[in-house]
N, C-alpha and C. Protein backbone atom coordinates (compact mmCIF):
# COMPACT_ATOMS: atom_id res chain seq x y z
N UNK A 1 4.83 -23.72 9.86
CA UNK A 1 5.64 -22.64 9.31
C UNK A 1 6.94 -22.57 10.10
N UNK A 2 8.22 -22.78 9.12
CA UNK A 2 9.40 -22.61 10.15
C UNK A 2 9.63 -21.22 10.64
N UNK A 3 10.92 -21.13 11.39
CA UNK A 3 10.81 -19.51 11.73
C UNK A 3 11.04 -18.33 10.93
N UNK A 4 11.68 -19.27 9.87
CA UNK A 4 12.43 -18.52 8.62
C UNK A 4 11.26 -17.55 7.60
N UNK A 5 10.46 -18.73 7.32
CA UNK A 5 8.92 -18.42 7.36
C UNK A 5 8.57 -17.26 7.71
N UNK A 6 8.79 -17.61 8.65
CA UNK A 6 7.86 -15.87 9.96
C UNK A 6 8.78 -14.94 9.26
N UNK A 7 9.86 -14.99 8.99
CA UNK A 7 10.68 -13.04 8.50
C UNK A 7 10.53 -13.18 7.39
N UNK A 8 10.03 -14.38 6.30
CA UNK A 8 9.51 -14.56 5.17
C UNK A 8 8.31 -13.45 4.91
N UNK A 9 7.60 -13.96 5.69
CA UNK A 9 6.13 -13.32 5.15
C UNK A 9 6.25 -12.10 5.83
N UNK A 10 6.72 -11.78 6.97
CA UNK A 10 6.91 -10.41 7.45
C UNK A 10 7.46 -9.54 6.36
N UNK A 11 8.55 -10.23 5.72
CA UNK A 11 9.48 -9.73 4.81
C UNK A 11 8.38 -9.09 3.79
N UNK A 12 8.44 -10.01 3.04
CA UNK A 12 6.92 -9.67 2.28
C UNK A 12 5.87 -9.13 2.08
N UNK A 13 5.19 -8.87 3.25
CA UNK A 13 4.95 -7.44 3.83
C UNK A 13 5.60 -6.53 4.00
N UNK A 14 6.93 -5.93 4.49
CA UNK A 14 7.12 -5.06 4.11
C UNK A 14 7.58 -4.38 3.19
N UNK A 15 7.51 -5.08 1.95
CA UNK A 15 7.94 -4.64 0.53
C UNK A 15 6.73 -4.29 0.50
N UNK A 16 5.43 -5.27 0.01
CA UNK A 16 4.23 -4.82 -0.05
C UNK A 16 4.21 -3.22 0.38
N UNK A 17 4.08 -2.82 1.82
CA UNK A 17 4.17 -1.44 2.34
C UNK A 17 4.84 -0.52 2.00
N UNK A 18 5.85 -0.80 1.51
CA UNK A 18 7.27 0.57 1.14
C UNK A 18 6.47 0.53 -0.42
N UNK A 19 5.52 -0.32 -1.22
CA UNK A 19 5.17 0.27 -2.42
C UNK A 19 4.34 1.01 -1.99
N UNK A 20 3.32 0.61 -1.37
CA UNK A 20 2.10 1.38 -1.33
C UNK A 20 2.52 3.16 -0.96
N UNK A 21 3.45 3.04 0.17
CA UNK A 21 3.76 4.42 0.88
C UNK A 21 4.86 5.05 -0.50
N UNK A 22 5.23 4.42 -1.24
CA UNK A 22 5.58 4.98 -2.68
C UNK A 22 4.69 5.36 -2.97
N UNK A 23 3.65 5.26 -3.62
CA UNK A 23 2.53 5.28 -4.41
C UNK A 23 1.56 6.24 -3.97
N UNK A 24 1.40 6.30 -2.31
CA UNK A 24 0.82 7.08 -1.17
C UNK A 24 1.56 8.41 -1.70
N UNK A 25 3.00 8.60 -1.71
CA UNK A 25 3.60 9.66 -1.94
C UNK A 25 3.69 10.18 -3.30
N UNK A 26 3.38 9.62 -3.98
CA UNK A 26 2.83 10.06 -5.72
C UNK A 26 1.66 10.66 -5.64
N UNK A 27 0.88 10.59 -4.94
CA UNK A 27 -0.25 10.87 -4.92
C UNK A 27 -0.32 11.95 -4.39
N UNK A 28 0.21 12.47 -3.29
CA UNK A 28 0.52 13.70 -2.94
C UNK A 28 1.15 14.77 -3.60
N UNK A 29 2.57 14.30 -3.97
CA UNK A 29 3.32 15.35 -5.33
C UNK A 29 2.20 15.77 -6.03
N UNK A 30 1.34 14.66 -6.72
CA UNK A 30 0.45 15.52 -8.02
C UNK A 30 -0.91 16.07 -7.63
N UNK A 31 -0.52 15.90 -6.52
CA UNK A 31 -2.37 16.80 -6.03
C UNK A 31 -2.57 17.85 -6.65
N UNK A 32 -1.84 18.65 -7.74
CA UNK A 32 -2.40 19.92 -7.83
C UNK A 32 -1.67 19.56 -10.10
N UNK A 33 -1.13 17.98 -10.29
CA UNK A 33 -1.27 18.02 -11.62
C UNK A 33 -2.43 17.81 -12.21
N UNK A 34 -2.43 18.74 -13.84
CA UNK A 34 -3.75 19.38 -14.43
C UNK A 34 -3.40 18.60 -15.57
N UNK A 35 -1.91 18.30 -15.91
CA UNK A 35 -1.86 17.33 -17.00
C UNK A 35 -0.86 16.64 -17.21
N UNK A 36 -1.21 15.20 -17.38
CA UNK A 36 -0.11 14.49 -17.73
C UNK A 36 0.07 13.56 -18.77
N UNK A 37 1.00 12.89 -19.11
CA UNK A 37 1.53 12.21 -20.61
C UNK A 37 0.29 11.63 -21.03
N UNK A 38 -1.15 11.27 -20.65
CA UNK A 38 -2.14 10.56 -21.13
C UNK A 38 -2.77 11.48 -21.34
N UNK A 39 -2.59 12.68 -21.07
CA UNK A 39 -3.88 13.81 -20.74
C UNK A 39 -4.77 14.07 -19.87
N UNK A 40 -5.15 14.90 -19.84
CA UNK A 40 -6.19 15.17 -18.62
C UNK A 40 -5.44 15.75 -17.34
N UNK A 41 -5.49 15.67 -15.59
CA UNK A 41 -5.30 15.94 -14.76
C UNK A 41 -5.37 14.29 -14.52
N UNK A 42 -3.95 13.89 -13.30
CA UNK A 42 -3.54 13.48 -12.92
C UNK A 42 -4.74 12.36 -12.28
N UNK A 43 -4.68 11.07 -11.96
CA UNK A 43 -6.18 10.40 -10.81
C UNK A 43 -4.74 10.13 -9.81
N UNK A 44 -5.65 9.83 -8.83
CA UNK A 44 -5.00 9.44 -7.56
C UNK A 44 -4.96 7.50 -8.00
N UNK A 45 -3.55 6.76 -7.50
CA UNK A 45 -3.92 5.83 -7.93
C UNK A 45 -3.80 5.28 -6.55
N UNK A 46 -3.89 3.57 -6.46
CA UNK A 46 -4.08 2.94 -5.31
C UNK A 46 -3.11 1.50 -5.55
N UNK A 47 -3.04 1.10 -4.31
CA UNK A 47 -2.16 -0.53 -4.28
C UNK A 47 -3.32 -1.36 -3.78
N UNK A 48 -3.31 -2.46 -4.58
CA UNK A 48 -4.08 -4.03 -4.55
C UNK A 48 -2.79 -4.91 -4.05
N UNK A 49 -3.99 -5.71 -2.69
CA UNK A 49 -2.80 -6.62 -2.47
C UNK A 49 -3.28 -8.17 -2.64
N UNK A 50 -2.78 -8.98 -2.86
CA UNK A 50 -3.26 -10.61 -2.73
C UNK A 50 -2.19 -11.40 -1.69
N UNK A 51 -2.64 -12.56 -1.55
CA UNK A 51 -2.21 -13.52 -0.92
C UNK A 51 -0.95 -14.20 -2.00
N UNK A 52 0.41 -14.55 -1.41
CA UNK A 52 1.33 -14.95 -2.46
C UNK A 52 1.15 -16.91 -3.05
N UNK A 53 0.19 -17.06 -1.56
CA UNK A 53 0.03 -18.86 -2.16
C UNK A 53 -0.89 -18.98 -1.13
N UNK A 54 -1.99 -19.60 -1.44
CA UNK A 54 -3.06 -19.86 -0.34
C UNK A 54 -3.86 -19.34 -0.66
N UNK A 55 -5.02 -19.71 0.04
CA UNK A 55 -6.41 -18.91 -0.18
C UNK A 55 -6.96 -18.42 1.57
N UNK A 56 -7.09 -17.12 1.87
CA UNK A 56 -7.27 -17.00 3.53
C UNK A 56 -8.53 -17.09 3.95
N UNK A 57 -9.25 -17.50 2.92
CA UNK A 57 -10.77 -17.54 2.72
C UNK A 57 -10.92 -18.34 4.08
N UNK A 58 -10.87 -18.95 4.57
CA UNK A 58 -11.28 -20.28 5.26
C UNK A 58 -10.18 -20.23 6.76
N UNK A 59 -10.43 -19.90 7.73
CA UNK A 59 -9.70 -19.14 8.98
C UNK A 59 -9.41 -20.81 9.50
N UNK A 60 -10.87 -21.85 9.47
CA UNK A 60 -10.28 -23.01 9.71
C UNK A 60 -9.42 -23.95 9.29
N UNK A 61 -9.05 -23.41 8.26
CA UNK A 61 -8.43 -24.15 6.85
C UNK A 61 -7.11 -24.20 7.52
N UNK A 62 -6.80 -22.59 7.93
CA UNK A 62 -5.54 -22.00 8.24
C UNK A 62 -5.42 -22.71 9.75
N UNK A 63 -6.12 -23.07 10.60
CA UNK A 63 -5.87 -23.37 11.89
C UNK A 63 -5.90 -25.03 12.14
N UNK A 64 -6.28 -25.74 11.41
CA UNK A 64 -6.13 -27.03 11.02
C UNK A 64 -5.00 -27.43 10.10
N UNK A 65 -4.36 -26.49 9.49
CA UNK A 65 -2.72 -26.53 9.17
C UNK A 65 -2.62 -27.20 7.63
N UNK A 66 -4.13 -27.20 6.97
CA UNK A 66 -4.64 -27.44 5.51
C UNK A 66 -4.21 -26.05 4.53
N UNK A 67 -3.29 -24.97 5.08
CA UNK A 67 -3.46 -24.07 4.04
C UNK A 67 -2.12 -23.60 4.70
N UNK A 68 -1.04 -23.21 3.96
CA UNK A 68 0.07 -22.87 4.42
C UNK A 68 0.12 -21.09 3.35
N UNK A 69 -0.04 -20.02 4.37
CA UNK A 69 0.31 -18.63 3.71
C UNK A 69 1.57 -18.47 3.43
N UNK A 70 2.13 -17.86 2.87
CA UNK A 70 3.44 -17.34 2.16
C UNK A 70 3.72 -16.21 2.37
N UNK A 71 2.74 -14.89 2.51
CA UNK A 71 3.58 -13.49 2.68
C UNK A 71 2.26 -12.48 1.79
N UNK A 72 2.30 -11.63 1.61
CA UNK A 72 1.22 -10.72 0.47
C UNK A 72 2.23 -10.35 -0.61
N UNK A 73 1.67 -10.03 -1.60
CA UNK A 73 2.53 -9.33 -2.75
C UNK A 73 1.02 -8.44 -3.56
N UNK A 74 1.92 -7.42 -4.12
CA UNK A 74 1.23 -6.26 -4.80
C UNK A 74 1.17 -7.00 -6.56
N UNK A 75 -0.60 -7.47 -6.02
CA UNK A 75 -1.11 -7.43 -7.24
C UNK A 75 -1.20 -6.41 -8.12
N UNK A 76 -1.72 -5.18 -8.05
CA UNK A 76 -2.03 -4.22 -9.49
C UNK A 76 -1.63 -3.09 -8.58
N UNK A 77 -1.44 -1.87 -9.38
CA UNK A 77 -1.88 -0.57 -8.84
C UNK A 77 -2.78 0.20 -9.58
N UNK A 78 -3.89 0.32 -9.43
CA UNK A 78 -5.09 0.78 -9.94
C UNK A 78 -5.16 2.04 -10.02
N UNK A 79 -5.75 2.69 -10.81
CA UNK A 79 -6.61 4.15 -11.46
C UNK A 79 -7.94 4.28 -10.48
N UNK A 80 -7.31 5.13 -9.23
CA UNK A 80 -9.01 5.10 -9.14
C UNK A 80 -10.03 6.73 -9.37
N UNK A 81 -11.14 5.45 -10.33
CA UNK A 81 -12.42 6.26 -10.77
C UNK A 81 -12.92 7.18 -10.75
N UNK A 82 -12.69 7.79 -9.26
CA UNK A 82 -13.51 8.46 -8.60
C UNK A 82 -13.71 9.90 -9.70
N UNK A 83 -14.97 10.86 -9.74
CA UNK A 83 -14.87 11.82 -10.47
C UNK A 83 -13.61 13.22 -10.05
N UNK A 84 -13.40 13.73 -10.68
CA UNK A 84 -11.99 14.60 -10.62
C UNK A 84 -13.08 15.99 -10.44
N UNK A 85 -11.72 16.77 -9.15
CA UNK A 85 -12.65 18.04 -8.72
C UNK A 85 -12.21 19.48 -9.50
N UNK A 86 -13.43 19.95 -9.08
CA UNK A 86 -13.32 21.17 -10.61
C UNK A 86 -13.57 22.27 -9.71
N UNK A 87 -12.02 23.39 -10.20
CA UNK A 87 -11.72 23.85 -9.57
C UNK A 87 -11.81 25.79 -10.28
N UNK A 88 -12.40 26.54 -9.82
CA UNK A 88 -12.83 27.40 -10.42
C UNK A 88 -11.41 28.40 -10.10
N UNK A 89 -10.85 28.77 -11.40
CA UNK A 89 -9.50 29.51 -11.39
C UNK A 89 -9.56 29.66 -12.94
N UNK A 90 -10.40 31.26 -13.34
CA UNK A 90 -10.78 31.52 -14.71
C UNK A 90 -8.95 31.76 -14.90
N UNK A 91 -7.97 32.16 -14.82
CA UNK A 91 -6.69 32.34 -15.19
C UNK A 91 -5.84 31.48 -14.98
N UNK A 92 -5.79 30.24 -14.45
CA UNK A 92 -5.55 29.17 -15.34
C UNK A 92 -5.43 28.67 -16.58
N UNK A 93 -3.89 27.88 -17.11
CA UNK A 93 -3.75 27.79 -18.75
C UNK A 93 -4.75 26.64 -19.13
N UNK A 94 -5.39 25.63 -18.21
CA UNK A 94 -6.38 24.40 -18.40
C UNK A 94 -7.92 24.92 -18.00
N UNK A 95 -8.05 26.24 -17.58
CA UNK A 95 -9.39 26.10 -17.70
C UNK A 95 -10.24 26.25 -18.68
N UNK A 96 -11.84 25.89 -18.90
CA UNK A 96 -12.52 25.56 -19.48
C UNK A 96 -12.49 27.03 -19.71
N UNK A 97 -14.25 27.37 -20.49
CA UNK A 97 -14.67 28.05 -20.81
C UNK A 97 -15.68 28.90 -19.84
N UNK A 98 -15.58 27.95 -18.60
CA UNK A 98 -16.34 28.49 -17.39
C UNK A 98 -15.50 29.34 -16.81
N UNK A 99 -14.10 28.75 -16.90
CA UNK A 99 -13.30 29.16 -15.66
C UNK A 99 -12.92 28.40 -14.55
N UNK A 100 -13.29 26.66 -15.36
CA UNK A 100 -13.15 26.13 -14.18
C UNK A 100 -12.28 24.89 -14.28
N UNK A 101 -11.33 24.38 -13.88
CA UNK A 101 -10.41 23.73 -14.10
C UNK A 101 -10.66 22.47 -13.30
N UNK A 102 -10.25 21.28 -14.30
CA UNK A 102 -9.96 19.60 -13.46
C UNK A 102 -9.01 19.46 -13.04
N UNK A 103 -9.05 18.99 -11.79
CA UNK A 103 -8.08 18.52 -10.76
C UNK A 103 -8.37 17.76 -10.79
N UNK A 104 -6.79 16.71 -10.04
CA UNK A 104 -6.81 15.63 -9.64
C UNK A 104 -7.70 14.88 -8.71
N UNK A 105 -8.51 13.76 -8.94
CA UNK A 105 -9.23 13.42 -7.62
C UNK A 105 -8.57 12.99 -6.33
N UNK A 106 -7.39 13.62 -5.73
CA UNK A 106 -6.82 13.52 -4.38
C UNK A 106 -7.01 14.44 -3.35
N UNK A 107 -7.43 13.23 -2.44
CA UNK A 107 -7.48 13.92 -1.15
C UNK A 107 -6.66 14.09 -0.28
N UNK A 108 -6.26 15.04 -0.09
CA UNK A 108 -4.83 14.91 1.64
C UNK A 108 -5.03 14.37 2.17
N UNK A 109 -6.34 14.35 3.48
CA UNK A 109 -6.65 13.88 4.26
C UNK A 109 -6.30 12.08 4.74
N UNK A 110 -7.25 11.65 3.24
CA UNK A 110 -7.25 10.42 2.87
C UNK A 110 -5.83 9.91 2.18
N UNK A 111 -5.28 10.26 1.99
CA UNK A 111 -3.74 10.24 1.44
C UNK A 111 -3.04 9.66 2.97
N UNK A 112 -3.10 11.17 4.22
CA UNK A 112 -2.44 10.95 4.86
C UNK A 112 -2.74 10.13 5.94
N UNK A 113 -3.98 9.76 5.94
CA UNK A 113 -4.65 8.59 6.68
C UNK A 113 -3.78 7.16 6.22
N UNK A 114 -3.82 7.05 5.07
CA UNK A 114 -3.31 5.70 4.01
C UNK A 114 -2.01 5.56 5.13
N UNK A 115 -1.09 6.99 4.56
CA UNK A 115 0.35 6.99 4.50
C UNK A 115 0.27 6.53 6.09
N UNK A 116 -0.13 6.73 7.21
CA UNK A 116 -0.05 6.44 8.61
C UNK A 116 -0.54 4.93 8.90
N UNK A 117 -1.38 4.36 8.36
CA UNK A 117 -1.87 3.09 8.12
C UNK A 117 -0.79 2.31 7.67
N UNK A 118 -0.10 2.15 6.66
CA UNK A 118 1.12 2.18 5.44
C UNK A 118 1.98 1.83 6.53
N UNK A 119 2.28 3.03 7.44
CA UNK A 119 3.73 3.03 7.88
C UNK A 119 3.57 2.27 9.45
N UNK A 120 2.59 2.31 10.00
CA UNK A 120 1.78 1.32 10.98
C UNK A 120 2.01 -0.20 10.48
N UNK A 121 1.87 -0.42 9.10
CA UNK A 121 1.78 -2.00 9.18
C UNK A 121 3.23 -2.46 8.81
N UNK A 122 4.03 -1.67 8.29
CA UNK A 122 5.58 -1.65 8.08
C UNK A 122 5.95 -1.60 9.05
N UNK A 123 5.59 -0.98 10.07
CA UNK A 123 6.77 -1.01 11.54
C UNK A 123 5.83 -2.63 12.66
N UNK A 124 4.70 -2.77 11.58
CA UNK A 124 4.35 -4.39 12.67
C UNK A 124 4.60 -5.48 12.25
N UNK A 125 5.20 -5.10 11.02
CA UNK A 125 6.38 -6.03 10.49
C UNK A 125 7.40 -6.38 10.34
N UNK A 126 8.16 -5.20 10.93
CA UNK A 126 9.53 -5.35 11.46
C UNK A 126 9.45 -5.74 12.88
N UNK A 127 8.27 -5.17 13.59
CA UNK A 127 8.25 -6.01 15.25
C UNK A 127 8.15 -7.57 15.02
N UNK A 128 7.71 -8.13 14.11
CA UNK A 128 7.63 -9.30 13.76
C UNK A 128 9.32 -9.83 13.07
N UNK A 129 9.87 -9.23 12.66
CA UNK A 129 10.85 -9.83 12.62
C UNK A 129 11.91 -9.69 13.65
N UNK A 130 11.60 -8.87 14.05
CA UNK A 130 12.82 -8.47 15.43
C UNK A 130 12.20 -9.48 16.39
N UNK A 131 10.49 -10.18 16.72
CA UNK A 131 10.80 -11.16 17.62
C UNK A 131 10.85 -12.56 17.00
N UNK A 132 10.66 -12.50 15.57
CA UNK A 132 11.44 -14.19 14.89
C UNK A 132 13.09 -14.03 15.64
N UNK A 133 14.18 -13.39 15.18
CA UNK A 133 15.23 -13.02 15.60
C UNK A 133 15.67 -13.54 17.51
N UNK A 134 14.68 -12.77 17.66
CA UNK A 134 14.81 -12.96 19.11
C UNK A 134 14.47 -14.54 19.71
N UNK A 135 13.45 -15.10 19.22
CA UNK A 135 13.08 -16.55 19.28
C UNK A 135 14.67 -17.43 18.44
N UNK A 136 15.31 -17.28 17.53
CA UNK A 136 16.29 -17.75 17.15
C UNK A 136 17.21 -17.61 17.92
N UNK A 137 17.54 -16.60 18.53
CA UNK A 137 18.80 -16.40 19.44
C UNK A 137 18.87 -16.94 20.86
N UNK A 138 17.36 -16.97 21.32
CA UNK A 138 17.06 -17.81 22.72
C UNK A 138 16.82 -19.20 22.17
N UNK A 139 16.20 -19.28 20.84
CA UNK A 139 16.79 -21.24 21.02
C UNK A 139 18.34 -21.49 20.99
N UNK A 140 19.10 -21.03 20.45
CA UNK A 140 20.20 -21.11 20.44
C UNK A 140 21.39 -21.02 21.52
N UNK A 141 20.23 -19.70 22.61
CA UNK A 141 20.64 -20.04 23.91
C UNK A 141 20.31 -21.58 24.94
N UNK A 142 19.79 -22.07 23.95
CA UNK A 142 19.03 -23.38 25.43
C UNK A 142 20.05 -24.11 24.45
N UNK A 143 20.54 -24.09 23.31
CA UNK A 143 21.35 -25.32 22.88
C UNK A 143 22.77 -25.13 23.72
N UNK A 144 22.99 -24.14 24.36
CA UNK A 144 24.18 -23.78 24.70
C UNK A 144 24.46 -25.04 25.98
C-alpha cells in the first residue's frame, strides 16, 4: 500500500463516519416524531458498512500481501425493526383508544453512545492522516 493509500482509506473512513454521525443525528431530532410521510411514528435508522475491494475475512490473506483493502464505504442505511415504544398520553392527537401513543423506537442513550463511537473513529482517522503527512514530509526531509 503506497502512502497515498494510507489517507486513501483513512479518507474513506472518514466520509463513512460524518454519514453515520448524520444519521446518528436524525435519529435524535425525531425521537419524539409520531408521524411521518410513510406513516406511523418515525424508526430509528442505522449505517451498514462494507469493505470497498477485498474481502477482510482472512487476517492472513491481508498479512501475506494476497488481499489489498481500499477504505470502507456505506453500504445501506437500514430501518431498524426493533418494536416502537408506547407511550401513554390520552391527549395526544395520535393516540389510540387507550390513550396510548407510538413512538419512535429511539434511544438517547444508545444514540449517544453511537454518536461518541462515530466521532472516536473520525478523529482516528484523521490521526492517521496527519501521520501519513508527517511520514511524507520526513521522507522528503532525508531527500534533502
Amino acid at each position: 500500500m503506497s502512502i497515498f493509500g494510507a489517507i486513501d482509506v483513512a479518507a474513506s473512513g472518514m466520509t463513512a463516519e460524518r454519514l453515520r454521525l448524520d444519521v446518528i443525528s436524525n435519529n435524535i431530532a425525531n425521537v419524539n416524531t409520531t408521524r411521518t410521510v410513510e406513516g406511523g411514528p418515525y424508526r430509528r435508522q442505522f449505517v451498514v458498512f462494507e469493505s470497498r475491494q477485498g474481502d477482510a475475512s482472512s487476517f492472513a490473506n491481508i498479512m501475506a500481501g494476497q488481499l489489498q483493502l481500499n477504505g470502507v464505504r456505506v453500504s445501506t442505511i437500514k430501518k431498524d425493526d426493533a418494536p416502537l415504544r408506547m407511550v401513554y398520553e390520552p391527549g395526544h392527537p395520535d393516540a389510540d383508544a387507550n390513550g396510548y401513543v407510538q413512538m419512535p423506537n429511539i434511544n438517547i442513550v444508545t444514540e449517544m453512545v453511537d454518536m461518541m463511537t462515530a466521532s472516536r473513529a473520525y478523529e482516528a482517522n484523521v490521526t492517521s492522516v496527519n501521520v501519513a503527512k508527517s511520514m511524507m514530509l520526513k521522507a522528503l526531509e532525508i531527500g534533502k
